[in-house]
Protein backbone atom coordinates (compact mmCIF):
# COMPACT_ATOMS: atom_id res chain seq x y z
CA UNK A 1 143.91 90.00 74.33
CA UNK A 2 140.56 88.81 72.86
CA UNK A 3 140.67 87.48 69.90
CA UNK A 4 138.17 88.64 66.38
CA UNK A 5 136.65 84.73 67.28
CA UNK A 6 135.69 85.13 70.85
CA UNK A 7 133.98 88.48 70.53
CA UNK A 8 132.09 86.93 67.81
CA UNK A 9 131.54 84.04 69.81
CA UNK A 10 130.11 86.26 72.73
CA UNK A 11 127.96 88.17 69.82
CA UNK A 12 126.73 84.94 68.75
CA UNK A 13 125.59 83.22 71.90
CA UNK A 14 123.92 86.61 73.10
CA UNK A 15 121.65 86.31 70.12
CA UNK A 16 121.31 82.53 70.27
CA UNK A 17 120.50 82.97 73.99
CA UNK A 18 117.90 85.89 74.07
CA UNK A 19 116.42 85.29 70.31
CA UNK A 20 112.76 87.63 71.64
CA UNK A 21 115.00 90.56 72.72
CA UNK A 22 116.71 91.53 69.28
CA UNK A 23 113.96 93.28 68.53
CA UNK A 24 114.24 95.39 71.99
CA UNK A 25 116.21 98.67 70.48
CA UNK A 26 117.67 100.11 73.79
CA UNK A 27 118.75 96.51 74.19
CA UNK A 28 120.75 96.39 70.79
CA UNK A 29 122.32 99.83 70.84
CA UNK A 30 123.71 99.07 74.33
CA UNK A 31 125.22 95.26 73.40
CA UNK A 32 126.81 97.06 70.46
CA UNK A 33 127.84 99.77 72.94
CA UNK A 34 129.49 96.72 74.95
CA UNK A 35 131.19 94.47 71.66
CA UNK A 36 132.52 97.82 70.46
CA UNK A 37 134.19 99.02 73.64
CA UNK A 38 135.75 95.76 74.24
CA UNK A 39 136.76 95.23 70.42
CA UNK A 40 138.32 98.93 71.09
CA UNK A 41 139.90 98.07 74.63
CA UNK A 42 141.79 95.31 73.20
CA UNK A 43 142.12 96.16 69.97
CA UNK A 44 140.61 93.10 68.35
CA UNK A 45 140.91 92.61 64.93
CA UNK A 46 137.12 92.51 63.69
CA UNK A 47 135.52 91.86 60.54
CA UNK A 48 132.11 92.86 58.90
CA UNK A 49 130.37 91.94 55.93
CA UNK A 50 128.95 94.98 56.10
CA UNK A 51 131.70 97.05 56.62
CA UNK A 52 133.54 98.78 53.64
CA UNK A 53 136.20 97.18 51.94
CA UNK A 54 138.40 95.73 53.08
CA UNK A 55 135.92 95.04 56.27
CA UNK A 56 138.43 93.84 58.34
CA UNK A 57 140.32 96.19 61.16
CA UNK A 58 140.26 97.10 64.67
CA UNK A 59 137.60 99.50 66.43
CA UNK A 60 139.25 102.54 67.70
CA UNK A 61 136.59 104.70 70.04
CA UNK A 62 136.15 108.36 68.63
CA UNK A 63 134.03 110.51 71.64
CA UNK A 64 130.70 109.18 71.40
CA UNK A 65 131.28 107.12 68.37
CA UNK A 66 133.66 104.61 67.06
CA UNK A 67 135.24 103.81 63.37
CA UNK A 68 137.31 101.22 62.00
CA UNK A 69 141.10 101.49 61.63
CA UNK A 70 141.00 98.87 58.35
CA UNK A 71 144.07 96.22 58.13
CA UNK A 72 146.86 97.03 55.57
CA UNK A 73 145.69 95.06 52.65
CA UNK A 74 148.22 93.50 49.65
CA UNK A 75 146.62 92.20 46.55
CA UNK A 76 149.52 89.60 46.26
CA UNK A 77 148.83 86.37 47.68
């Protein structure tokens, strides 16, 4: 199972790699296409800062599109 780490890890070094091809739209949509289908196929737990609260789930596919299934959250520490 992959963890939340190694998918960002994979997300990281694609970008560190190929820094003149963010920019390349049909490029982007299809490495999110990829990170999300794998985040869904193994149900990684992901996190985004730009996600809303509490940003931090796992990526279930929905058809064409996908949504995150947010972690149970407890205020108490």
């Amino acid at each position: 199972m992959a963890s939340a780490m190694a998918l960002a890890g994979m997300a990281i070094a694609f970008m560190a790699a190929c820094p003149w091809r963010l920019s390349d739209a049909a490029l982007a949509q299809e490495t999110r296409h990829k990170f999300y289908d794998m985040a869904a196929a193994e149900k990684a737990t992901v996190i985004g800062f730009h996600f809303t609260f509490p940003s931090v789930g796992h990526v279930e596919k929905d058809g064409a599109r996908y949504r995150l299934i947010p972690s149970a959250w407890n205020p108490t520490i």
